[in-house]
Protein backbone atom coordinates (compact mmCIF):
# COMPACT_ATOMS: atom_id res chain seq x y z
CA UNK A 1 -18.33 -40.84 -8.98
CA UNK A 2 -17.50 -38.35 -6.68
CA UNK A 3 -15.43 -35.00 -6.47
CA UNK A 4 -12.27 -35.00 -4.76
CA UNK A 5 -12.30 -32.54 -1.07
CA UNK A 6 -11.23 -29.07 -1.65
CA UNK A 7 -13.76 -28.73 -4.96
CA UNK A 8 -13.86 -25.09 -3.94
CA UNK A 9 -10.11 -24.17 -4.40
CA UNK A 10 -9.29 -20.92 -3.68
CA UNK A 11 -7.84 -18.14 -5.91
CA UNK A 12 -5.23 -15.71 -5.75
CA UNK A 13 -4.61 -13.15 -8.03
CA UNK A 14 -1.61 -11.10 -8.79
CA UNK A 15 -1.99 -7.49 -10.30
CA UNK A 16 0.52 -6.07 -13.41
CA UNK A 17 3.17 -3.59 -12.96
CA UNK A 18 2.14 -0.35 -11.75
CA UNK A 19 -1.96 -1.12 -10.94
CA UNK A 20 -2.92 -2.86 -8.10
CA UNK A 21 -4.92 -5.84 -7.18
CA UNK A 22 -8.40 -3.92 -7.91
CA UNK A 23 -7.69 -4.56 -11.96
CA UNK A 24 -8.82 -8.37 -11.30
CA UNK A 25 -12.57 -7.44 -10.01
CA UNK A 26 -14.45 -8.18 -13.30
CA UNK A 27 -12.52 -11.46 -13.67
CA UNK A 28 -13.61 -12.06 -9.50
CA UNK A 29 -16.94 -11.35 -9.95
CA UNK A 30 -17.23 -14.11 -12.32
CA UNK A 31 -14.80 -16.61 -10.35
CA UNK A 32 -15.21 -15.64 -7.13
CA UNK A 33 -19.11 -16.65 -7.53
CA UNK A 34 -17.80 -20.47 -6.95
CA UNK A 35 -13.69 -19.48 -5.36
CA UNK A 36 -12.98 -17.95 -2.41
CA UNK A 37 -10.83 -15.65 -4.41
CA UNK A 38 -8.76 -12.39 -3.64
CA UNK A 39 -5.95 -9.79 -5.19
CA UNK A 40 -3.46 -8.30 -2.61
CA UNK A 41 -1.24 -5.29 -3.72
CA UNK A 42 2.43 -6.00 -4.27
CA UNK A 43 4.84 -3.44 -2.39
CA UNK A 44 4.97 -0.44 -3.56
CA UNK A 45 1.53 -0.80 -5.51
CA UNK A 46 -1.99 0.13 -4.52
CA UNK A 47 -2.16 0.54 -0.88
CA UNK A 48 1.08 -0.49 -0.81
CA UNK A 49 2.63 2.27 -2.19
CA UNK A 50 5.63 3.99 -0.95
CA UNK A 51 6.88 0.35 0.40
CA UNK A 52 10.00 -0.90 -1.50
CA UNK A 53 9.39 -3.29 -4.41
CA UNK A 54 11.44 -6.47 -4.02
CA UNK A 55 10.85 -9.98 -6.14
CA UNK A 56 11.49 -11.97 -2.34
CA UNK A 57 8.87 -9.36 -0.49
CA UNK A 58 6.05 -9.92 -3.71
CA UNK A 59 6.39 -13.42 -3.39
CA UNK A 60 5.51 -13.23 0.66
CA UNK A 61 2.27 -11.14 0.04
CA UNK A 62 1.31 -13.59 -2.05
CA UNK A 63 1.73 -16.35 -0.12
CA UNK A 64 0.65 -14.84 2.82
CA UNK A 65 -2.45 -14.49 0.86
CA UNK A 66 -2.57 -18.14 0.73
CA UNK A 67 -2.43 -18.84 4.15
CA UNK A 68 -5.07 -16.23 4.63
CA UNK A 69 -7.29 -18.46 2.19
CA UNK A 70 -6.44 -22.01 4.17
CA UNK A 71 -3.22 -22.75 3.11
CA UNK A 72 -2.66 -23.77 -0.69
CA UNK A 73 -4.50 -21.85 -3.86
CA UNK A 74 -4.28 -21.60 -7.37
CA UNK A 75 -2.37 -18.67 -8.52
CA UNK A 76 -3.10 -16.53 -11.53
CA UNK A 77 -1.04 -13.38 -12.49
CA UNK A 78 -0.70 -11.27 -15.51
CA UNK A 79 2.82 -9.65 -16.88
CA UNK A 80 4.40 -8.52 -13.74
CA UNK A 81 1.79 -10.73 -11.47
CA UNK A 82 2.85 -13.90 -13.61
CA UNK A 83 6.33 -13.31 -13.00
CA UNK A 84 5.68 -13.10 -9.53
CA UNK A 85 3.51 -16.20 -9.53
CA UNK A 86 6.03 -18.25 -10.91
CA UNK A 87 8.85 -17.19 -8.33
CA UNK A 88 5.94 -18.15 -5.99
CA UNK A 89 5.45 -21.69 -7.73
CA UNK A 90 8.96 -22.21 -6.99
CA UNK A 91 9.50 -21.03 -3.31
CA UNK A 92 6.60 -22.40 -1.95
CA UNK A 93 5.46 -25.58 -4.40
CA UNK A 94 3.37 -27.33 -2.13
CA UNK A 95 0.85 -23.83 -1.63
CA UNK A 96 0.76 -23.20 -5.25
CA UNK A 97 -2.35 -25.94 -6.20
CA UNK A 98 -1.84 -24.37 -9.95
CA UNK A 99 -0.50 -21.67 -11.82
CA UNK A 100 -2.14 -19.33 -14.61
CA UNK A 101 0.81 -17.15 -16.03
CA UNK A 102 -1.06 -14.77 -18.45
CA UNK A 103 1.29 -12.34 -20.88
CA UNK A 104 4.64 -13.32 -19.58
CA UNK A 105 6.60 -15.62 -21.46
CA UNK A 106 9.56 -13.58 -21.81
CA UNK A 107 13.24 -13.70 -20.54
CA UNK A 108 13.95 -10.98 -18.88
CA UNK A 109 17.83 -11.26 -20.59
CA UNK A 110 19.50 -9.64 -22.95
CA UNK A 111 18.20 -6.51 -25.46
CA UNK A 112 14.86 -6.74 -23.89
CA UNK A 113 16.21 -6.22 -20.21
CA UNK A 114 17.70 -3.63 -21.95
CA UNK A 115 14.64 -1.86 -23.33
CA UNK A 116 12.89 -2.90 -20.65
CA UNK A 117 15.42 -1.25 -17.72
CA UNK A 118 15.51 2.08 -20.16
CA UNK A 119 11.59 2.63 -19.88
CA UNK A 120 11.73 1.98 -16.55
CA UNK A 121 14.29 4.44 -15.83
CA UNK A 122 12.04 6.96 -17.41
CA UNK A 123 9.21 6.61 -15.99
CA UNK A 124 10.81 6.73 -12.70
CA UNK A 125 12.30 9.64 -13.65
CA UNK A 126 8.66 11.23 -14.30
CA UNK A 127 6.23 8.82 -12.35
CA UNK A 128 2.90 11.58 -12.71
CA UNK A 129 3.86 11.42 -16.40
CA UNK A 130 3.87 7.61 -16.79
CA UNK A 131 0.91 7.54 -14.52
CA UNK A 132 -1.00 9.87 -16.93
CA UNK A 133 -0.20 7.99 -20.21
CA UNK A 134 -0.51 4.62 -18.63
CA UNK A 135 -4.54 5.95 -17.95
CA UNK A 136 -4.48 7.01 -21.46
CA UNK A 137 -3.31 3.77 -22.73
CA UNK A 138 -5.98 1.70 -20.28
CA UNK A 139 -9.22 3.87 -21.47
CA UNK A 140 -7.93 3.28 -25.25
CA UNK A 141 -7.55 -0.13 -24.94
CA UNK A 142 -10.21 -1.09 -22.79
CA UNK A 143 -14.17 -0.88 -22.02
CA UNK A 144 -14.93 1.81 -19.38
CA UNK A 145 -15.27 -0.86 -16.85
CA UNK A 146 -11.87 -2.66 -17.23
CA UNK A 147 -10.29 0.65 -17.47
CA UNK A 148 -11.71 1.38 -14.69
CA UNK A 149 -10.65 -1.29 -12.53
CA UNK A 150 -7.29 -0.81 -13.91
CA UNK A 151 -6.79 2.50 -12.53
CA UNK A 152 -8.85 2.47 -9.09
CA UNK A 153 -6.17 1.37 -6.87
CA UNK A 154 -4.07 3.78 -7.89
CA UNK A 155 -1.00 3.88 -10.55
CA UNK A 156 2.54 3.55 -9.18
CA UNK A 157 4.74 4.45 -12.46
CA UNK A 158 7.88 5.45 -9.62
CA UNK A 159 8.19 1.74 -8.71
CA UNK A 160 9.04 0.62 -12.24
CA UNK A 161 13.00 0.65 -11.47
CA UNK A 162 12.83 -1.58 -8.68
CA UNK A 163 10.36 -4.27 -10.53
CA UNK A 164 12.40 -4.36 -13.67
CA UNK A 165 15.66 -4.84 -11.37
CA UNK A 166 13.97 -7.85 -9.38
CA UNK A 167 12.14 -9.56 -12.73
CA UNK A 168 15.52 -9.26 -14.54
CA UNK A 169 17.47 -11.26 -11.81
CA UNK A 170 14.98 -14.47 -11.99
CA UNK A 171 15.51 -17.45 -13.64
CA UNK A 172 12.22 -17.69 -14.65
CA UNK A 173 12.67 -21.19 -16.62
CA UNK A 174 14.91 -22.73 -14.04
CA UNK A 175 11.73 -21.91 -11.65
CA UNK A 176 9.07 -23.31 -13.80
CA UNK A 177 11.00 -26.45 -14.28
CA UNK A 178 11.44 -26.71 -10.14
CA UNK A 179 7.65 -26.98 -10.37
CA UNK A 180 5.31 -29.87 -10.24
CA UNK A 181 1.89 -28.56 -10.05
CA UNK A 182 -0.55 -27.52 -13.42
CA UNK A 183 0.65 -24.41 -15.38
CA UNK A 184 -1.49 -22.87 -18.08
CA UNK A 185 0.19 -20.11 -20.18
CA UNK A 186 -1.79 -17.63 -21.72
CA UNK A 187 -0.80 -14.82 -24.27
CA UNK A 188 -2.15 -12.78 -26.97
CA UNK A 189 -1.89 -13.37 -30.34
CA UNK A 190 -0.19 -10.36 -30.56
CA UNK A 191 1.31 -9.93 -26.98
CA UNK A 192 5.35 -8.88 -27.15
CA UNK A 193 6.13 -10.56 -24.09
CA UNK A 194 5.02 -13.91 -25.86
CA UNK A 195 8.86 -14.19 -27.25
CA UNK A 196 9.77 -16.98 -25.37
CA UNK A 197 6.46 -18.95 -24.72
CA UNK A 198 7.77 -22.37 -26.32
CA UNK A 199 10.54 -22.29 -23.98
CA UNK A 200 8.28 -21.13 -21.58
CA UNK A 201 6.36 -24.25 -22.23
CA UNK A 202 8.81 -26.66 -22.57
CA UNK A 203 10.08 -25.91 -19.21
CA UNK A 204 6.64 -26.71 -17.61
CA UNK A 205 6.51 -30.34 -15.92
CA UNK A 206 2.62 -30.09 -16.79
CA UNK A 207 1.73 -27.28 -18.66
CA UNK A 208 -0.13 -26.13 -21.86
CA UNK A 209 -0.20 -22.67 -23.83
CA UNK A 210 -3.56 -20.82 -24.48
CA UNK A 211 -2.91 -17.77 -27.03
CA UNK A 212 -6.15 -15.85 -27.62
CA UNK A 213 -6.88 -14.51 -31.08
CA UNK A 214 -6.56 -10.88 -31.67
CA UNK A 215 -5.12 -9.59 -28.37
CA UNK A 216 -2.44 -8.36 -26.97
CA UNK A 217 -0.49 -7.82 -23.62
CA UNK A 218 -3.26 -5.69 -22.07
CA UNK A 219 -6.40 -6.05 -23.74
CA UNK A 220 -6.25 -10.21 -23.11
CA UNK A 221 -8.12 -8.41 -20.12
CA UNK A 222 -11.44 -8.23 -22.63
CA UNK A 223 -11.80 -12.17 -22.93
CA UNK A 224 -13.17 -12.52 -19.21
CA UNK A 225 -15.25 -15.38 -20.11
CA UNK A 226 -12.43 -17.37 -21.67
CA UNK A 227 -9.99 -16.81 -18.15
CA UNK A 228 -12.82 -16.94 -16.33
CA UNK A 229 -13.13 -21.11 -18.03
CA UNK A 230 -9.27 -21.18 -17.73
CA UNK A 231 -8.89 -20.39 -14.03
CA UNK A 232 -12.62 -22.16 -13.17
CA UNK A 233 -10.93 -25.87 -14.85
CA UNK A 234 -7.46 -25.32 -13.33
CA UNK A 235 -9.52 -24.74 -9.71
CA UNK A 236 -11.50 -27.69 -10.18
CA UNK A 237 -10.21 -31.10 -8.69
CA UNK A 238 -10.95 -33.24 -11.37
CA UNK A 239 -13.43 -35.96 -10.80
CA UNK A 240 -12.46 -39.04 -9.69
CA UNK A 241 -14.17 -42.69 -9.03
């Protein structure tokens, strides 16, 4: 028996709306310990900010990132990030090795677009405000070290219009069915955007649905072990005689 070349895939992941790429360094320290991994800013997040947000330009960092890491990685983004990941899956197949869409398993379509284009309108409105509740929200939710890592790169509330613009003009399904490679989905039990994960699902050529007990959209965050094994098995070649 032997393992197939490439056993130490690397890893890319993609930050949420409005954080930046430094919210995935407890999940690295525990991946990146067998992955070449790494977590670029989108535009207009992190060190990125000020740089306009579009769906086409996210998709570039991230496979730029790819190249950076020899050319083809698994992917792993949450909410905005998994959004992202999948328009990457689509564009650029043959880099994507796998995909690990965490909390986002909604259509961005009808009343939610709705709701979801109103709070972004506000919060670009008042970006320091959003940016001070959205610390609130992290530090409630979250151990002092995840909230942490949430908010070190920064928050980015004024870019909100532009992402809920881009995510709303995907066709997230039609992109998911386009491609071939290993998708795991992962929600909270009691994550909102986990609406839509059966159709989510279905649309997968390969795929399967994680949905961890007890947590929601942000505070999936908390079960770094249990990523940590998702993203570790999706990264591993299997075995092979």
């Amino acid at each position: 028996m032997d393992v197939e070349a490439g056993a130490q895939l690397p890893v890319v992941f993609v930050h949420g709306l409005r954080v930046s790429g430094t919210m995935w360094q407890p999940l690295i320290r525990v991946v990146g310990q067998h992955h070449p991994s790494a977590a670029p800013d989108l535009p207009g997040h992190g060190r990125r900010r000020g740089e306009p947000f579009t769906v086409e330009a996210a998709v570039e960092v991230v496979a730029d990132t790819i190249d950076q890491l020899g050319g083809r990685a698994l992917v792993v983004g949450l909410s905005l990030g998994g959004y992202v990941g999948i328009a990457t899956a689509g564009r650029y197949p043959d880099r994507v090795a796998g995909l690990v869409a965490v909390g986002c398993t909604a259509r961005p379509v009808g009343a939610f677009a709705v709701l979801f284009r109103q709070v972004a309108r506000l919060a670009g409105w008042y970006p320091e405000v959003g940016n001070r509740l959205s610390v609130r929200a992290f530090r409630r939710v979250l151990p002092a070290p995840l909230a942490g890592a949430m908010v070190a790169g920064g928050l980015s509330c004024e870019v909100l219009p532009q992402v809920v613009d881009g995510v709303t003009r995907l066709d997230v399904l039609g992109l998911l069915s386009a491609y071939p490679g290993r998708v795991c989905l992962v929600n909270g039990a009691r994550d909102h955007f986990r609406a839509d994960e059966r159709h989510f699902l279905d649309a997968c050529r390969d795929g399967r649905l994680v949905v961890l007990p007890r947590r929601g959209h942000i505070d999936c965050l908390v079960e770094v072990e249990a990523l940590a094994g998702i993203v570790t098995e999706l990264a591993t070649p299997p075995v092979r005689s």
